[in-house]
Protein backbone atom coordinates (compact mmCIF):
# COMPACT_ATOMS: atom_id res chain seq x y z
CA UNK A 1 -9.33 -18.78 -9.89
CA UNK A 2 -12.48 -18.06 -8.19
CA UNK A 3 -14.36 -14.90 -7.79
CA UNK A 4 -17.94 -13.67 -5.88
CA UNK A 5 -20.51 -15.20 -8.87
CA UNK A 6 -22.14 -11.46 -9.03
CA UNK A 7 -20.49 -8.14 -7.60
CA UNK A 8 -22.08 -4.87 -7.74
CA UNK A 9 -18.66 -2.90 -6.87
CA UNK A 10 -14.87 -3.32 -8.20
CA UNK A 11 -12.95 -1.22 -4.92
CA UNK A 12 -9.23 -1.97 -6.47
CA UNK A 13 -8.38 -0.20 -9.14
CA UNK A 14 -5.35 1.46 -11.06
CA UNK A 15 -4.80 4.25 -13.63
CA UNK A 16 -1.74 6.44 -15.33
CA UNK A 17 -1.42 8.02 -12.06
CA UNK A 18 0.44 4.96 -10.80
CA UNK A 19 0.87 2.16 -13.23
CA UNK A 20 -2.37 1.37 -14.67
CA UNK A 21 -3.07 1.19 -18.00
CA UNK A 22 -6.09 3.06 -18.03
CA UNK A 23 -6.65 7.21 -17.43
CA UNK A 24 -8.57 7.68 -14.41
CA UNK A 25 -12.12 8.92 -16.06
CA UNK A 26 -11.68 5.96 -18.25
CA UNK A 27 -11.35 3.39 -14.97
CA UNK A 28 -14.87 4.87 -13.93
CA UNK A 29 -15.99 4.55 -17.67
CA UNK A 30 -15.44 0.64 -18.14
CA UNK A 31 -17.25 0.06 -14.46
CA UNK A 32 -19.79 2.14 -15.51
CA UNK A 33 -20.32 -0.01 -18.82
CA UNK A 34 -20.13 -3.12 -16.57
CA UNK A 35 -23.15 -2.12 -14.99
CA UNK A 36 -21.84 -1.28 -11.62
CA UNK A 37 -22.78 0.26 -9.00
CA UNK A 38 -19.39 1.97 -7.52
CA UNK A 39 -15.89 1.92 -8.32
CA UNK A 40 -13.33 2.83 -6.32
CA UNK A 41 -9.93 4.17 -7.26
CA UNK A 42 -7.08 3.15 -5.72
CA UNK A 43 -3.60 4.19 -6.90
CA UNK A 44 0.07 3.45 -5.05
CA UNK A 45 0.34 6.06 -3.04
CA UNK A 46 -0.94 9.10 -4.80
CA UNK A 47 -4.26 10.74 -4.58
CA UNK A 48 -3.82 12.78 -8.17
CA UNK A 49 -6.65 10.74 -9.94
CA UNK A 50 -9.75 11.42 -7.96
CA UNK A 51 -11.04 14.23 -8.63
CA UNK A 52 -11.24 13.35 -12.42
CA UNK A 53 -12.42 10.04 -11.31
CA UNK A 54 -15.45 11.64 -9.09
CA UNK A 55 -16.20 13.90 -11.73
CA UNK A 56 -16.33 10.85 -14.85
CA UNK A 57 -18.71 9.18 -11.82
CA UNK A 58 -21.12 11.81 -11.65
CA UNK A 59 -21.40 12.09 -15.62
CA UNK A 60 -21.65 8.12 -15.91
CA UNK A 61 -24.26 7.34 -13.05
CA UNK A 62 -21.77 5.78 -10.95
CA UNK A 63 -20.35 6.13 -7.32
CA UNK A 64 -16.61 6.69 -7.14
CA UNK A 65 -15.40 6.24 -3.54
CA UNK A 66 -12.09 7.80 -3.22
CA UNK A 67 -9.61 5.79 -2.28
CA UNK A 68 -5.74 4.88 -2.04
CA UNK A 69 -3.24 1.95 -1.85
CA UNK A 70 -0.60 3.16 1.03
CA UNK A 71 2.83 1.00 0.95
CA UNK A 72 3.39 0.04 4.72
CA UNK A 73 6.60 -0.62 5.69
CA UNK A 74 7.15 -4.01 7.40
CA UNK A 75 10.53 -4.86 9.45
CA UNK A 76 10.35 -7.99 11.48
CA UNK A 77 12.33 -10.92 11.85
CA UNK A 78 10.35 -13.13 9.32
CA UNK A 79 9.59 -10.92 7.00
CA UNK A 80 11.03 -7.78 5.86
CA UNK A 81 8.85 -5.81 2.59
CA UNK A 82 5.68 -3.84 2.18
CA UNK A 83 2.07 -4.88 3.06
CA UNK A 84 -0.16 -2.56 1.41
CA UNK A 85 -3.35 -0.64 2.88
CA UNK A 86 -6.19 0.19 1.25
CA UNK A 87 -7.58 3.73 2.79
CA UNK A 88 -11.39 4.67 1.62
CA UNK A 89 -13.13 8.14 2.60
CA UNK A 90 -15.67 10.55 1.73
CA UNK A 91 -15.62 12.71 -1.20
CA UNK A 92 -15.58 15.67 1.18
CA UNK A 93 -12.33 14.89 2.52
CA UNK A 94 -10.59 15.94 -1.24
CA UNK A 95 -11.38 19.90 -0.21
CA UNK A 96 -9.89 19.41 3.38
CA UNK A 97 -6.85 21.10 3.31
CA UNK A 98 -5.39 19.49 6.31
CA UNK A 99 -6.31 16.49 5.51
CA UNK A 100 -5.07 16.36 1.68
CA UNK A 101 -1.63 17.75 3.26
CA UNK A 102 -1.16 15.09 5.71
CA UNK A 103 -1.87 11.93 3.34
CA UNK A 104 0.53 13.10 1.04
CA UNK A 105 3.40 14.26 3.37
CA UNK A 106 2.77 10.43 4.76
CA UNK A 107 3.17 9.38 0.93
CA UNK A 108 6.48 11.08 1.11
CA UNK A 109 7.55 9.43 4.02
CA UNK A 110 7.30 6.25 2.11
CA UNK A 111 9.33 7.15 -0.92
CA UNK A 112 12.00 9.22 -2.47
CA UNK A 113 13.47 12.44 0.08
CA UNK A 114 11.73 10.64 3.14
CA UNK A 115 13.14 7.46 2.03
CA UNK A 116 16.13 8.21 1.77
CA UNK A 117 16.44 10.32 4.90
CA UNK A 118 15.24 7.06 7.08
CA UNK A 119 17.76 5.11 4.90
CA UNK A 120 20.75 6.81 6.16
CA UNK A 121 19.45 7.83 9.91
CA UNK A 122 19.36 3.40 9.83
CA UNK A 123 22.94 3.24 8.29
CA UNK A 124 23.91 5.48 10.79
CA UNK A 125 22.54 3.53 13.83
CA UNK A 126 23.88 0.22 13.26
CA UNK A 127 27.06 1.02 11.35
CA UNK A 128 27.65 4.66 11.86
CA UNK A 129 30.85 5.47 14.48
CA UNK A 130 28.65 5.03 17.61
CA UNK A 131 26.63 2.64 15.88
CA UNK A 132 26.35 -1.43 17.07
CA UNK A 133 28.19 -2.32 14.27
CA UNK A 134 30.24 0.63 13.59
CA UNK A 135 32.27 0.57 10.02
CA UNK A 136 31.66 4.21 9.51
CA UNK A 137 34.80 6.45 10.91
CA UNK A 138 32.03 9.13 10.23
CA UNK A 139 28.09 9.53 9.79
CA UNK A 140 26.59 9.33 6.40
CA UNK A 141 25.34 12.20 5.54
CA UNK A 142 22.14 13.07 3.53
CA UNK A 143 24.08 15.58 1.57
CA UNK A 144 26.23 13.03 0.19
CA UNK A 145 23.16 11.25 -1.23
CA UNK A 146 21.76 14.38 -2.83
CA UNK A 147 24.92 15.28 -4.58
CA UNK A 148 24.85 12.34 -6.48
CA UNK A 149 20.78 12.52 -8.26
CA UNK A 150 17.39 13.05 -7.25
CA UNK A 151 15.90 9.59 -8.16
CA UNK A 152 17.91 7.96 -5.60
CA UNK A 153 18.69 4.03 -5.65
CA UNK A 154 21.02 1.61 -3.85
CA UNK A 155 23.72 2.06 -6.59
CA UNK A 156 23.74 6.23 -4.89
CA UNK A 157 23.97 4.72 -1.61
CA UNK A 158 27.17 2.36 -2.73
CA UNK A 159 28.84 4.80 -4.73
CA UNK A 160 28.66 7.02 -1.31
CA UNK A 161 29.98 4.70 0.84
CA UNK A 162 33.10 3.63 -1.81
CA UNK A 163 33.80 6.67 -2.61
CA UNK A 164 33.02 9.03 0.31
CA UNK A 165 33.85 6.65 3.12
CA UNK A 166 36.15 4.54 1.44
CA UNK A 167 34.62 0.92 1.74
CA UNK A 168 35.16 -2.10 -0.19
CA UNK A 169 32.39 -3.97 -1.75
CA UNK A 170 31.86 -6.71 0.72
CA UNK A 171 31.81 -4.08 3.20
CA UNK A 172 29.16 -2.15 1.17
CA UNK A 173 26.88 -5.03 1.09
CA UNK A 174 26.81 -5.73 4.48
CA UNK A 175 25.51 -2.51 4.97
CA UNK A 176 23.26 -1.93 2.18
CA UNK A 177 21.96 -5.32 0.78
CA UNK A 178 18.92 -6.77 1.70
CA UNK A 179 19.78 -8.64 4.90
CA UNK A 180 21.56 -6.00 6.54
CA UNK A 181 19.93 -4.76 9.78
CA UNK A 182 19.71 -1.50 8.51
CA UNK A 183 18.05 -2.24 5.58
CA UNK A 184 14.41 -0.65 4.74
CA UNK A 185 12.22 -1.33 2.55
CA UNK A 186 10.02 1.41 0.70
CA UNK A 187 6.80 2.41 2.45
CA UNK A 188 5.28 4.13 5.47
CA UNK A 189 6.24 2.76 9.41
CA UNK A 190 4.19 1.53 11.43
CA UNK A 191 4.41 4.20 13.89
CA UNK A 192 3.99 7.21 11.28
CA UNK A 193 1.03 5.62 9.95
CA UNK A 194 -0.83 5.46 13.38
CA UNK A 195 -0.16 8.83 13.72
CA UNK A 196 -2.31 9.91 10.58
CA UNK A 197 -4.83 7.09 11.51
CA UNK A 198 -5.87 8.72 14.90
CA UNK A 199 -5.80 12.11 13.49
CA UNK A 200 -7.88 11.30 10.71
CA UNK A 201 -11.20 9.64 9.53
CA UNK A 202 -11.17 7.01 6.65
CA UNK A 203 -11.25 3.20 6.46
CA UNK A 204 -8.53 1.22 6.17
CA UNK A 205 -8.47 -2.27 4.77
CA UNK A 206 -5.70 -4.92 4.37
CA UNK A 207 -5.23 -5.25 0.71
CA UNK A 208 -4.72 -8.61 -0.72
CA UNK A 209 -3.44 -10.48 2.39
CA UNK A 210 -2.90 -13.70 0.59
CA UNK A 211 -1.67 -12.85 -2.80
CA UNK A 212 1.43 -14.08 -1.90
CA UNK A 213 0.32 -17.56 -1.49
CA UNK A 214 -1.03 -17.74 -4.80
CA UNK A 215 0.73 -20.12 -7.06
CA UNK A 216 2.52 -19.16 -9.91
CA UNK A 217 2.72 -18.22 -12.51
CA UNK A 218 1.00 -15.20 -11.45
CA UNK A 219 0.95 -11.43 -11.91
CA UNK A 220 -0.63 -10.89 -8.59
CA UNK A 221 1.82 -12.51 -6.42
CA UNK A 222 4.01 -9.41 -7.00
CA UNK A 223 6.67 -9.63 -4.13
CA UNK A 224 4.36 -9.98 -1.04
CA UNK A 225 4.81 -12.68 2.07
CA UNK A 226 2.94 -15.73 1.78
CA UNK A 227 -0.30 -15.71 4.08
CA UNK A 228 1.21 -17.71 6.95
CA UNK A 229 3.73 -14.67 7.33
CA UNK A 230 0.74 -12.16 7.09
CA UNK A 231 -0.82 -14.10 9.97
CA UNK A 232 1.32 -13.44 12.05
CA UNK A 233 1.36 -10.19 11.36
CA UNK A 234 -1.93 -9.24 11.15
CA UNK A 235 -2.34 -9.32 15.13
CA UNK A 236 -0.69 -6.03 15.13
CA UNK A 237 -2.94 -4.19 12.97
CA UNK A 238 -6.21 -4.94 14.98
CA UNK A 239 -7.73 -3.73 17.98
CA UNK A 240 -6.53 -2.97 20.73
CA UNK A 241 -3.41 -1.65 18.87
CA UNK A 242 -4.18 1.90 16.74
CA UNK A 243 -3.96 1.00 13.64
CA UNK A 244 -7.46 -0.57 14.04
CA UNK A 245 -8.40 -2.03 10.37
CA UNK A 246 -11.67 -1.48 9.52
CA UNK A 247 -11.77 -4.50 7.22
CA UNK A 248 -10.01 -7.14 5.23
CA UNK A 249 -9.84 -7.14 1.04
CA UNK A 250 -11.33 -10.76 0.57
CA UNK A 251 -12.69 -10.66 -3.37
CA UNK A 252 -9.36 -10.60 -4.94
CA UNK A 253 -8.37 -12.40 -7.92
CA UNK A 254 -5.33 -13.58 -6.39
CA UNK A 255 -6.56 -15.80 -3.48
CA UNK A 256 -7.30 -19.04 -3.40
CA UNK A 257 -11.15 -20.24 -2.16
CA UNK A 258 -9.20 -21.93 0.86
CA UNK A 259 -7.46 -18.62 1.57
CA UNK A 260 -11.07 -16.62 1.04
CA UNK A 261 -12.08 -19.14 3.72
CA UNK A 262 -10.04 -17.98 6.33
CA UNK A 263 -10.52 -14.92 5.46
CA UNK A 264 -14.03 -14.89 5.79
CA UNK A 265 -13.50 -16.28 9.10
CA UNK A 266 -10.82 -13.65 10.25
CA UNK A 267 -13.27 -10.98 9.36
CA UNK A 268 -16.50 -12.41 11.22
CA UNK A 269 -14.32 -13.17 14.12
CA UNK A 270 -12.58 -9.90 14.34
CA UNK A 271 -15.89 -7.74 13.27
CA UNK A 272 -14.22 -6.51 9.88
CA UNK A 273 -15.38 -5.22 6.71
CA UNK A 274 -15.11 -6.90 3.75
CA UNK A 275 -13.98 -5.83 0.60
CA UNK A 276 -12.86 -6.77 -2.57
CA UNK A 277 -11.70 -5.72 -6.17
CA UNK A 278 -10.03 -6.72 -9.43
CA UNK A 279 -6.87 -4.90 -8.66
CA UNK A 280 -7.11 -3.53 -12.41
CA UNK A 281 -4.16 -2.29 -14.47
CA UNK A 282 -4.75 -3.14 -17.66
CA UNK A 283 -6.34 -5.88 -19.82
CA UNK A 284 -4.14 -8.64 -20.78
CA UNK A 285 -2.30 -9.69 -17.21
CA UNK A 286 -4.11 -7.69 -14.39
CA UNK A 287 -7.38 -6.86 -16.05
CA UNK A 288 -10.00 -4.28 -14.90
CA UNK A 289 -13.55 -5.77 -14.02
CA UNK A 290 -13.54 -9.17 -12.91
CA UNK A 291 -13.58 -9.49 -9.10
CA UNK A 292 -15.30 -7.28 -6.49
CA UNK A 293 -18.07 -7.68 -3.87
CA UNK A 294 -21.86 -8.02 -3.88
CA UNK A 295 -24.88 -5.22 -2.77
CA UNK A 296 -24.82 -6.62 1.02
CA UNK A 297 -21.10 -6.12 1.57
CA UNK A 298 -21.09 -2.41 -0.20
CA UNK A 299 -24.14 -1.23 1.70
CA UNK A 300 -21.94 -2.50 4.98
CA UNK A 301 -19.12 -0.06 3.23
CA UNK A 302 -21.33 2.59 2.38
CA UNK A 303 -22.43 2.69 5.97
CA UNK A 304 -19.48 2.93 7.54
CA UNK A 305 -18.36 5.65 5.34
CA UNK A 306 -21.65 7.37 6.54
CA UNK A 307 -20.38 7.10 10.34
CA UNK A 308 -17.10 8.69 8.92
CA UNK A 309 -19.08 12.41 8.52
């Protein structure tokens, strides 16, 4: 494993407030006692963290740029899973109303009610009674779902279908397992996402685009496509198209020097931001502090943040 011989900024980070190991004040604390310069905080799809994480900054001498890890939902032909986004913005942006209210009604969308609701409006379109595929004699309804828990999982969706619909396993599977055309996995669409993008101002990076090329064993392959896939999907999330990235997380203890290459080479050609971070959650198999990117690349950051206002 290779990492940037001296970094001045760790911009991937994890605390309790999504499964880190680490409280958020204490995320800015070991930075801080690395001799730092900024940290960045970047929990799955929550935002609950930063304000304690700002505030353990200012006390420790360090800059906290608030961040996030969005889930983005991917459904294409060769791939079908989450890429995940790494959104950066100003500290100011925490006391806009507006804006606080839109990321996390898009962090809905990605998970439990919102989930759930785009779960069954797919059932319904492929296998629903007007559907292409139609097994259902009637539509699926979301009330069916919430009668049976609020931590909903595919077991809900089967015992549904079996018991409300009466279907037999095999036909269950087809319509819930993992190859079924209706199928989605958690995280935000495309589409909903470039909505929030053009209404709001932040950065938005490509988080460890070839993690899943790493070789195991490895904790930070997780269950991402291998970097061939995420070629050929990157073209879609760079101009001209709206989702625009700003930049492309390159540091990352996860990739390869070959993949860091191309990387490199994807950013210069593409005019992208680099970043890069330890992806931190604790201190045995993901640890805090070892990867991120040097004073040249965070002043680029910093910049562009500066446009942002």
């Amino acid at each position: 494993m290779t990492q940037i011989e001296t970094f001045k900024a760790d911009l991937h980070n994890h605390s309790t407030c999504s499964d880190g190991e680490l409280h958020p004040a204490e995320v800015v604390e070991q930075a801080a006692a690395k001799g730092l310069e900024a940290v960045a905080l970047t929990d799955h799809d929550t935002i609950c963290g930063l304000d304690e994480a700002l505030e353990s900054g200012r006390r420790k001498g360090i800059e906290v740029i608030p961040a996030t890890e969005l889930t983005l939902r991917i459904k294409r032909k060769e791939f079908t899973g989450s890429l995940h986004l790494l959104l950066f913005f100003r500290p100011e942006k925490l006391k806009n109303g507006n804006f606080v209210k839109e990321l996390e009604e898009l962090f809905a969308a990605g998970r439990g009610p919102g989930l759930m609701r785009a779960r069954v409006e797919s059932i319904n379109h492929f296998f629903g009674p007007d559907g292409s595929q139609p097994l259902l004699k009637r539509a699926l309804l979301e009330e069916e779902l919430e009668a049976l828990g609020t931590n909903l999982t595919r077991r809900h969706f089967a015992l549904a279908l079996e018991k409300n619909h009466g279907l037999k396993k095999k036909q269950v599977e087809r319509i819930i397992g993992n190859r079924s055309p209706a199928y989605l996995p958690s995280g935000v669409d495309l589409q909903k996402f470039t909505i929030f993008r053009q209404r709001n101002s932040f950065l938005a990076f490509l988080a460890h685009p070839a993690a899943g090329s790493f070789p195991p064993p490895s904790h930070y392959r997780e269950v991402l496509p291998p970097w061939p896939v995420v070629r050929k999907i990157l073209p879609e999330l760079l101009p001209p198209y709206p989702v625009a990235l700003d930049g492309l997380e390159i540091e990352y203890p996860g990739h390869l020097e070959k993949h860091r290459k191309i990387l490199r080479e994807t950013a210069r050609a593409h005019n992208l931001l680099i970043s890069g971070g330890s992806d931190g959650h604790d201190f045995r198999r993901r640890p805090y502090g070892v990867c991120g990117i040097g004073r040249e690349e965070l002043e680029k950051l910093r910049a562009a943040l500066e446009k942002l206002s």
